[in-house]
Protein backbone atom coordinates (compact mmCIF):
# COMPACT_ATOMS: atom_id res chain seq x y z
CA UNK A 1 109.41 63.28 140.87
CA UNK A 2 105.69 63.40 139.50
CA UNK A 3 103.95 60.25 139.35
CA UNK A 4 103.51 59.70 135.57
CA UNK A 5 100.46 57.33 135.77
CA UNK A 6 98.67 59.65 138.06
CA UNK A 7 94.40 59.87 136.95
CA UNK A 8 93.87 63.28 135.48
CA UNK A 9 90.01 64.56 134.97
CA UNK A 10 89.67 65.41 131.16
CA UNK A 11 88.58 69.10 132.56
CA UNK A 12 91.59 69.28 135.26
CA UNK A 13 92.42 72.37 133.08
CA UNK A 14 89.07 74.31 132.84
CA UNK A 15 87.62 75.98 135.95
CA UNK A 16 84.35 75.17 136.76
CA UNK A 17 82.21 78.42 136.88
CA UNK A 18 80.14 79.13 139.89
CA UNK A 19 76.53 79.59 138.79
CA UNK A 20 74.78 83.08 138.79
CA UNK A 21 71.28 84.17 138.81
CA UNK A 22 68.93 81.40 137.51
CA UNK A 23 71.88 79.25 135.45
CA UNK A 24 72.29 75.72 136.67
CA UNK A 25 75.19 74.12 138.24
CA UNK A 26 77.52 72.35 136.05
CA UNK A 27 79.44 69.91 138.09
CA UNK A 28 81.88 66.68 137.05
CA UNK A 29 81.82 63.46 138.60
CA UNK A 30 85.38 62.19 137.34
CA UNK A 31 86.50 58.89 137.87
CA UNK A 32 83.38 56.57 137.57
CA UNK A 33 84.11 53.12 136.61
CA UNK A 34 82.35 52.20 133.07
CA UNK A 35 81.84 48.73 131.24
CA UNK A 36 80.33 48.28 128.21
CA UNK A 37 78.98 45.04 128.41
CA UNK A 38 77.10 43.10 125.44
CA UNK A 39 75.07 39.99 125.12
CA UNK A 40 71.64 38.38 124.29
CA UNK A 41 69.06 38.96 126.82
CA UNK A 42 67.37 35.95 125.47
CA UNK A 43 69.97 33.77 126.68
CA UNK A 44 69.16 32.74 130.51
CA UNK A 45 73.07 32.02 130.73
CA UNK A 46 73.89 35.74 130.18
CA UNK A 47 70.57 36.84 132.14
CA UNK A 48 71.60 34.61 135.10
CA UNK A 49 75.55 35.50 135.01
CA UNK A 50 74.18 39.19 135.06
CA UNK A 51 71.83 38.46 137.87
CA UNK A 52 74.68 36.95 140.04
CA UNK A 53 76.96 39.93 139.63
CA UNK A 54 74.88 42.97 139.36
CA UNK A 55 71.63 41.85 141.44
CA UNK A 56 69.14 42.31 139.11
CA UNK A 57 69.28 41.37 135.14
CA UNK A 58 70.25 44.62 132.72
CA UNK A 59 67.02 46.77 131.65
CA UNK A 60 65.48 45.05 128.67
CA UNK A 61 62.99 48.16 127.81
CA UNK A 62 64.47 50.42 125.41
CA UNK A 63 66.15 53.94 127.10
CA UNK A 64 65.38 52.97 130.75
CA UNK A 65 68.34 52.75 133.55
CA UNK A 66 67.92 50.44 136.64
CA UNK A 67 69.74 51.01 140.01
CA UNK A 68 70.74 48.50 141.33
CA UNK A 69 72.77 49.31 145.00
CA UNK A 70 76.65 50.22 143.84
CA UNK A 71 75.48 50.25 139.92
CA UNK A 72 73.42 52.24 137.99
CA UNK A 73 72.53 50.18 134.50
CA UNK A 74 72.09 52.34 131.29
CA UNK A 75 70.52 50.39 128.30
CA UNK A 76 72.04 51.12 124.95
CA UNK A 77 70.59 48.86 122.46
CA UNK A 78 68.66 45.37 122.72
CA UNK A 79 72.23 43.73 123.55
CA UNK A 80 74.25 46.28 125.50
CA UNK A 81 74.45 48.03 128.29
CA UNK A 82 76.83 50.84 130.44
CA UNK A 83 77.03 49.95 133.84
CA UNK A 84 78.82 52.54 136.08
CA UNK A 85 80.41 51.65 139.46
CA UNK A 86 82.41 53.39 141.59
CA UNK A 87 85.86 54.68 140.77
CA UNK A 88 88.41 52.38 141.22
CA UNK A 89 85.29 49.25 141.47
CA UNK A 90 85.45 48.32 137.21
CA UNK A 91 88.37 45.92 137.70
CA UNK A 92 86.74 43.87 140.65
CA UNK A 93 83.70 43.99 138.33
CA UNK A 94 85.24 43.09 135.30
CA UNK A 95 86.62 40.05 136.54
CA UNK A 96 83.64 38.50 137.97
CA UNK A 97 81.90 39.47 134.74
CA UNK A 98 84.32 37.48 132.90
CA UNK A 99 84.58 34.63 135.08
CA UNK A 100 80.32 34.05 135.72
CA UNK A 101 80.06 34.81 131.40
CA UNK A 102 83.00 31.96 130.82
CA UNK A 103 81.37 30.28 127.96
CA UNK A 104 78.65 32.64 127.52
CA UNK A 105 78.42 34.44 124.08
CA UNK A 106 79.25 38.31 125.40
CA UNK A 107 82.23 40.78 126.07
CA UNK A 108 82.89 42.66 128.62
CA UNK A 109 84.84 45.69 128.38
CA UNK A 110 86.15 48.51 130.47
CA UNK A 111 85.60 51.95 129.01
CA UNK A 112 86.34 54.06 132.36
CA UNK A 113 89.21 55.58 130.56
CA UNK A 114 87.08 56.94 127.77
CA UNK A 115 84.15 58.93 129.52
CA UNK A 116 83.33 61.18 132.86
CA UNK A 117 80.37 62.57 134.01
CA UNK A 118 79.43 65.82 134.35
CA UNK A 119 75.61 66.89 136.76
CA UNK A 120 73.27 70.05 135.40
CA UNK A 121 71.45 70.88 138.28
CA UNK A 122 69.12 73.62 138.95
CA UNK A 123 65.38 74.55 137.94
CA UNK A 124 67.00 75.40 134.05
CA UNK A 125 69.12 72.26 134.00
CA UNK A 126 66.62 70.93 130.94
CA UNK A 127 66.17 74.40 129.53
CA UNK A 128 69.89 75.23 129.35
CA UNK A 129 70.31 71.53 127.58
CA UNK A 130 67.21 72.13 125.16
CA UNK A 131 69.37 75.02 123.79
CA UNK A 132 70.72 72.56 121.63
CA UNK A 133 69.55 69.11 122.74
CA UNK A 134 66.73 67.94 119.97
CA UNK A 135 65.27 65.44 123.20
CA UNK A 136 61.92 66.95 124.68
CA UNK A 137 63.33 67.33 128.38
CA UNK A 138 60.03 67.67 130.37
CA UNK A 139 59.87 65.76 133.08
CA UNK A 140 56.21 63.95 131.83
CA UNK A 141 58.25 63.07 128.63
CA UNK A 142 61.95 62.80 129.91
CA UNK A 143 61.27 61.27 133.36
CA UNK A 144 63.99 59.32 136.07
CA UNK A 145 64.94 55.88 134.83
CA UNK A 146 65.47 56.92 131.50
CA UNK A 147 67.90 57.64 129.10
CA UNK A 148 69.05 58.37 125.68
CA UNK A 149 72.01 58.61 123.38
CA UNK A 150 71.87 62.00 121.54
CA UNK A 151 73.61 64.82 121.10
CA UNK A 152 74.35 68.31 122.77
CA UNK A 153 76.05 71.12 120.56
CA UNK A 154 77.21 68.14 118.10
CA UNK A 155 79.03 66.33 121.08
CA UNK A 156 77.31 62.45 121.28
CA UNK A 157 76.49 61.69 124.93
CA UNK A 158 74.28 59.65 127.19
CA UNK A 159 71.33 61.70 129.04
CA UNK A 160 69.63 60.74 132.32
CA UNK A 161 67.24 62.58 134.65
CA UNK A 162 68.94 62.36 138.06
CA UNK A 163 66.15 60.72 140.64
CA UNK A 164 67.35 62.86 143.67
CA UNK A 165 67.30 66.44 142.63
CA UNK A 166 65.75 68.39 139.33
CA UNK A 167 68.89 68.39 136.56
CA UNK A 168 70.28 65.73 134.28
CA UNK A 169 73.50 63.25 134.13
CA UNK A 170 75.58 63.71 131.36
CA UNK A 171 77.94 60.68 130.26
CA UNK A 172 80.38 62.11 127.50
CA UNK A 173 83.64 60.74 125.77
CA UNK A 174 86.71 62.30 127.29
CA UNK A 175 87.58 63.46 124.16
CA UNK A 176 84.72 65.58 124.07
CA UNK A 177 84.35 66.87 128.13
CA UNK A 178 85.92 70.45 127.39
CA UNK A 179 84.85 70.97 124.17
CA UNK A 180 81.04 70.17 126.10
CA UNK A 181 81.77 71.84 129.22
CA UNK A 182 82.87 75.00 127.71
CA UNK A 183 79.97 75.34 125.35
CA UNK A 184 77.77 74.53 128.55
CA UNK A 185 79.05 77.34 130.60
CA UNK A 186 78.87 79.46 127.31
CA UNK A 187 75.55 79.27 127.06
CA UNK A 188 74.54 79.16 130.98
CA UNK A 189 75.62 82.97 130.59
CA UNK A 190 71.80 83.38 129.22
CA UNK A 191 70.03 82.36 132.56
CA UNK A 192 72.40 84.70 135.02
């Protein structure tokens, strides 16, 4: 008997198309662990809490992203922040969220369900994006440890520069991954 509550990748059904020629590799990283969390970053309660579960405090300049060992920080507005763990990892880190914030004005909320990951990779990573990205993706404008909400082909995401190779991390709602992915590897067709 299948197991009914088995994970399934919101692209499970779509096959991944090797890259030709120049077009960059389109790759998803299913299964990260996301929580949205919100707070005040004026409050040394919520700055402290954060400090003693994550390491460092959340970024407090606008579009920047902060590693931080097993979590990679995404700022989202003056008050919240995605942080992104490893699969399986959100629970553990929900609950010690919860439990250093107890009395703390904030929520904490796991959103792994609702999002995946996919990696552009490849000297036209930020060229195949700017086909319909309205960001300016050079690297002296669009550099690691940012990021941005914007869109791509009228899908809403949340754009980093990955820090280890040239190409860009895409965090997208589920809802939205092959809808994205297919128009990706639609237009990839023009660098082959």
């Amino acid at each position: 008997m299948p197991d009914l509550f088995q994970q399934q990748s919101p692209l499970a059904q779509i096959k991944l198309a090797e890259p030709r020629g120049a077009a960059p590799r389109i790759e998803e990283k299913p299964f990260q662990g996301f929580i949205n969390l919100r707070g005040r970053a004026d409050n040394t309660g919520f700055l402290a809490a954060s400090l003693k579960v994550l390491g460092c405090e959340p970024p407090s300049a606008p579009n920047t992203v902060v590693d931080s060992g097993d979590y990679r920080i995404y700022w989202l507005g003056p008050d919240e922040w995605l942080i992104m763990t490893a699969a399986g990892q959100q629970d553990d880190l929900k609950a010690r969220f919860n439990k250093a914030l107890d009395g703390v004005f904030s929520a904490v909320v796991d959103v792994s369900s609702g999002l995946t990951t996919l990696h552009i990779t490849g000297d036209n990573a930020g060229a195949l994006l700017a086909t319909d990205c309205p960001l300016d993706l050079h690297p002296r404008a669009f550099k690691a440890g940012q990021c941005a909400q914007t869109r791509l082909a009228k899908a809403g995401m949340t754009l980093s520069p990955l820090t280890n190779e040239t190409g860009f991390e895409v965090i997208i709602r589920r809802s939205f991954a092959d809808y994205l992915l297919l128009w990706l590897q639609d237009a990839a067709v023009a660098f082959e």
